[in-house]
N, C-alpha and C. Protein backbone atom coordinates (compact mmCIF):
# COMPACT_ATOMS: atom_id res chain seq x y z
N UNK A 1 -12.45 -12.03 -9.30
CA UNK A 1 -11.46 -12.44 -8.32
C UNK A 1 -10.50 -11.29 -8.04
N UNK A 2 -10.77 -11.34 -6.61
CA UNK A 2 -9.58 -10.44 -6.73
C UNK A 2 -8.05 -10.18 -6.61
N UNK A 3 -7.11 -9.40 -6.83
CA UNK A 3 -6.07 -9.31 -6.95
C UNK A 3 -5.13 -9.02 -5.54
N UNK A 4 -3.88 -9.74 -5.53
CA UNK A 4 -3.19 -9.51 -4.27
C UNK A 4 -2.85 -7.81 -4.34
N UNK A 5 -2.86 -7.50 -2.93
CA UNK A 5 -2.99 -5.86 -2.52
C UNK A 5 -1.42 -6.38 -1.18
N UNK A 6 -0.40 -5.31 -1.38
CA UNK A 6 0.16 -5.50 -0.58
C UNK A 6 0.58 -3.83 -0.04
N UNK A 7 0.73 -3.55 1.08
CA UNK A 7 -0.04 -2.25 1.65
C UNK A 7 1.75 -2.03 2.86
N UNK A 8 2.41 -1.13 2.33
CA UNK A 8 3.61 -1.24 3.11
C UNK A 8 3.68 0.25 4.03
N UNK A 9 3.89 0.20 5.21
CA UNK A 9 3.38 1.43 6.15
C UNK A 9 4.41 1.43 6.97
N UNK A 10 3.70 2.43 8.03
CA UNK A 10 4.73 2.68 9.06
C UNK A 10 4.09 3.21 9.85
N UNK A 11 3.97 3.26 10.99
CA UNK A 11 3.46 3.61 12.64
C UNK A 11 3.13 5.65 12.18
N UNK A 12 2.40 5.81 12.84
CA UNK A 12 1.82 7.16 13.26
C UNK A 12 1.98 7.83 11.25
N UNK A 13 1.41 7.47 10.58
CA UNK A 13 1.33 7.59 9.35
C UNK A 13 0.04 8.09 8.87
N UNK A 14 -0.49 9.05 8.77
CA UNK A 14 -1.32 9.41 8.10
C UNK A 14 -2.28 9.28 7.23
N UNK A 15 -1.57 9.11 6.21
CA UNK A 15 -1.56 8.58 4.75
C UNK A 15 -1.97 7.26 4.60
N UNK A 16 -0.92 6.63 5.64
CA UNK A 16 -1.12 4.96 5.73
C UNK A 16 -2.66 4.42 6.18
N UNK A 17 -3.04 5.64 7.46
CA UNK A 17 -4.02 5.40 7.90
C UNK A 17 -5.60 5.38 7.23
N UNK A 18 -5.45 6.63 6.37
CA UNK A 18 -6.48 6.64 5.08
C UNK A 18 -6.65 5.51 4.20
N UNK A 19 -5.50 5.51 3.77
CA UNK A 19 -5.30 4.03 2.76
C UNK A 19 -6.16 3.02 3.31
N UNK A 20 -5.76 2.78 4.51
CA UNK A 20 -6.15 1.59 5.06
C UNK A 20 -7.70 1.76 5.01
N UNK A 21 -8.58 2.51 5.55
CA UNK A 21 -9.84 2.85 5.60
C UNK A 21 -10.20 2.81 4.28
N UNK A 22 -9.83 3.31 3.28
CA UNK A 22 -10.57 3.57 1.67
C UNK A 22 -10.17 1.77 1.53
N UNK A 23 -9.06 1.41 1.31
CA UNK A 23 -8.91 -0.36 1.28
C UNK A 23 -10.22 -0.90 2.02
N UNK A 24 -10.57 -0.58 3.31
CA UNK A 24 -11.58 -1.22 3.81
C UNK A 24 -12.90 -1.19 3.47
N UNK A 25 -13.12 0.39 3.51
CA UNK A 25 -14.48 0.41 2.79
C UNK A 25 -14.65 -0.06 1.10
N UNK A 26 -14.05 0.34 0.72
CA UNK A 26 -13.95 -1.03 -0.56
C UNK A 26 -14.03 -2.46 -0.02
N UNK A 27 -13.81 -2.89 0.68
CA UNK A 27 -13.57 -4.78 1.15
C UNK A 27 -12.54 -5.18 0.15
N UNK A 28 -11.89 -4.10 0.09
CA UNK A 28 -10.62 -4.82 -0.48
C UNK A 28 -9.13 -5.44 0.45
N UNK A 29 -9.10 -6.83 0.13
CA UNK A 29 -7.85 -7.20 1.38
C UNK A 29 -6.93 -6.95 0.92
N UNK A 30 -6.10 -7.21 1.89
CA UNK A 30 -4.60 -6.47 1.58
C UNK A 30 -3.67 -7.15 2.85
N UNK A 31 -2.05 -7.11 2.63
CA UNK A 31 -1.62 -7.66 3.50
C UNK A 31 -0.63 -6.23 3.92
N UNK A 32 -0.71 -5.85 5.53
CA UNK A 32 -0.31 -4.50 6.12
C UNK A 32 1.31 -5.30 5.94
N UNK A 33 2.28 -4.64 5.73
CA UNK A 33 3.64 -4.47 5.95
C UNK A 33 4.28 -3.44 6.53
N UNK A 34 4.92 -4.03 8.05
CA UNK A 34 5.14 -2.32 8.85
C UNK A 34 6.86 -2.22 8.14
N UNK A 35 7.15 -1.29 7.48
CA UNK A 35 8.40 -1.05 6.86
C UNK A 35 9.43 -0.50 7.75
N UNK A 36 8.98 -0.10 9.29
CA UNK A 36 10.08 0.35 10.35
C UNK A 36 10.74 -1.33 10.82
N UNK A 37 9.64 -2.14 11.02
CA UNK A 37 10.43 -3.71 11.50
C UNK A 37 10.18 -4.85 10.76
N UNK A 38 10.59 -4.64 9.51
CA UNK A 38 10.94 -5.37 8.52
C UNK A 38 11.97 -4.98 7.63
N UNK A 39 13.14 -5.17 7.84
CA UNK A 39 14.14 -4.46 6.77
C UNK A 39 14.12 -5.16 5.25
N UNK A 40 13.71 -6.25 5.38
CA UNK A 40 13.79 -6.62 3.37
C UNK A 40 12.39 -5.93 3.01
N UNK A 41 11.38 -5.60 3.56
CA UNK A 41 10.49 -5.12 3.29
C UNK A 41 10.83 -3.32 2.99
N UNK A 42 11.91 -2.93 3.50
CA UNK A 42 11.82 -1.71 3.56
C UNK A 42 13.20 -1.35 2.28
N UNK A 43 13.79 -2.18 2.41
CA UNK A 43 15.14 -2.47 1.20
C UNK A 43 13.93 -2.51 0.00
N UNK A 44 13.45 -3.33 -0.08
CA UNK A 44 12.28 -3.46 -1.53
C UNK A 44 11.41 -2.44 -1.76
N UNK A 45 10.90 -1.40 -1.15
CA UNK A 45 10.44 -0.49 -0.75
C UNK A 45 11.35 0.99 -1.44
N UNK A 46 12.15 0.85 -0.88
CA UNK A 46 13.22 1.64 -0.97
C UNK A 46 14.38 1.40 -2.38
N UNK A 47 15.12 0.64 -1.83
CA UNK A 47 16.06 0.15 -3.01
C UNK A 47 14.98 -0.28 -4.85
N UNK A 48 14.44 -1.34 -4.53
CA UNK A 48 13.70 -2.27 -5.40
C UNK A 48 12.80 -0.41 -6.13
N UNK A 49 11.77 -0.54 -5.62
CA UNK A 49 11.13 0.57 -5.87
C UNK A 49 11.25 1.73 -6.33
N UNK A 50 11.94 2.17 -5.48
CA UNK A 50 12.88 4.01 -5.61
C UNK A 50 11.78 4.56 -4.66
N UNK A 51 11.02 4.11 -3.73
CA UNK A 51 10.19 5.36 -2.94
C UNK A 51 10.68 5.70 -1.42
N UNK A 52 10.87 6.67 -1.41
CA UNK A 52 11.16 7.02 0.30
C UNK A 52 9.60 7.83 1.25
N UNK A 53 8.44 7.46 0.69
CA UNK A 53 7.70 7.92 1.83
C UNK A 53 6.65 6.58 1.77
N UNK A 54 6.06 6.71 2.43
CA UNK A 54 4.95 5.41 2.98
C UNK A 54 3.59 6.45 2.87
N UNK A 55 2.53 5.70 2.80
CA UNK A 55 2.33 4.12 2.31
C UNK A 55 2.53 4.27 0.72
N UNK A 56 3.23 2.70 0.77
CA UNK A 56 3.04 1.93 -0.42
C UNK A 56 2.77 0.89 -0.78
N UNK A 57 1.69 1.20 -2.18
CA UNK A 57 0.51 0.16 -2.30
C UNK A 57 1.48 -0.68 -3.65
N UNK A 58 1.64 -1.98 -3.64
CA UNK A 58 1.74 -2.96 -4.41
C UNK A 58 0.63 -3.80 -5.21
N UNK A 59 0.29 -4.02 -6.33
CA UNK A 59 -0.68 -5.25 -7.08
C UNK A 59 0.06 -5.51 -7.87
N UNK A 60 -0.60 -6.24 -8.22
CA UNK A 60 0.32 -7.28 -9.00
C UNK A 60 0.31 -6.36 -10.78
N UNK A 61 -0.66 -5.46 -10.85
CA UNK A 61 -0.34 -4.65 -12.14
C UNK A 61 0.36 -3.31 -11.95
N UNK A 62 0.38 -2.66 -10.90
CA UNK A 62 0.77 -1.34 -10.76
C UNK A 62 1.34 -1.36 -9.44
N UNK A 63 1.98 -0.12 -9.08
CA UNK A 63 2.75 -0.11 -7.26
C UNK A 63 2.69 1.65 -7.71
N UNK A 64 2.45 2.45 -6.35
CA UNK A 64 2.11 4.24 -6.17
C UNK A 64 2.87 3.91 -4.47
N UNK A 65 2.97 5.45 -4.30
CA UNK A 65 3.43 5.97 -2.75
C UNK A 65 2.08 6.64 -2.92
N UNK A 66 1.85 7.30 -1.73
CA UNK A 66 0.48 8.15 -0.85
C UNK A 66 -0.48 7.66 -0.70
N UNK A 67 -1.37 8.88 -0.82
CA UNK A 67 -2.66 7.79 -0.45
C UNK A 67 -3.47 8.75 -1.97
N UNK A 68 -3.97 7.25 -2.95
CA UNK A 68 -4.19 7.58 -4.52
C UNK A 68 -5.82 7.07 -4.24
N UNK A 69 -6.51 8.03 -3.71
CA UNK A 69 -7.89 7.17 -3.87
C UNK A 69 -8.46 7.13 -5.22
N UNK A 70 -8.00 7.94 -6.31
CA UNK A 70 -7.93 7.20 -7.89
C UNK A 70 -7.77 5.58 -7.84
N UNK A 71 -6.06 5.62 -7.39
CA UNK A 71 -6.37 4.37 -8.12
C UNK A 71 -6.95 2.93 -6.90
N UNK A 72 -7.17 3.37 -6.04
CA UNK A 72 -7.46 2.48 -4.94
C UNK A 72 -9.41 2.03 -5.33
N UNK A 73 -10.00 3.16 -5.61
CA UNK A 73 -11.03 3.63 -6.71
C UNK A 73 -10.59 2.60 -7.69
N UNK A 74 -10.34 2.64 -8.74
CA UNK A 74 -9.84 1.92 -9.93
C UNK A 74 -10.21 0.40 -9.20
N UNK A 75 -9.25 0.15 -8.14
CA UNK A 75 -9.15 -1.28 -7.87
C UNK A 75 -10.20 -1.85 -7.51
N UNK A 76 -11.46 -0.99 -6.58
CA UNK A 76 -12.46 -1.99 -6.36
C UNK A 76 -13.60 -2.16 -7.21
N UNK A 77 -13.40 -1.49 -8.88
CA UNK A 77 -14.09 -1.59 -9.71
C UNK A 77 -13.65 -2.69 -10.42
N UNK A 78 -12.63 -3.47 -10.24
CA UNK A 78 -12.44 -4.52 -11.11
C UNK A 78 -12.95 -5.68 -10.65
């Protein structure tokens, strides 16, 4: 079973954009969070967290900024 993936981004993002593709080709779901128009999303992000760049990946065991195809790797082996 798998584990909630929560995937926090932002428009013309790079990084975000990879993520998203390695998430896919895995078939791993995930729920996109745009962090420019969502401010508690971006307070939690920010404040909660301590990260100031996007994307950031949330599960329910671990949370990273960039794009970690380690551990994104890691995740669709479980």
């Amino acid at each position: 079973m798998q584990k909630a993936i929560a995937l926090y981004s932002k428009p013309a993002c790079v990084q975000c954009v990879q993520t998203k593709r390695l998430l896919d080709r895995h078939g791993l779901e995930y729920t996109e969070i745009d962090i420019t128009q969502d401010a508690t999303a971006y307070e939690y992000v920010t404040k909660t967290l301590g990260y100031s760049a996007a994307p950031v990946v949330v599960t329910e065991d671990n949370h990273w900024y960039g794009l970690r195809v380690d551990l994104i790797n890691a995740l669709a082996v479980k």
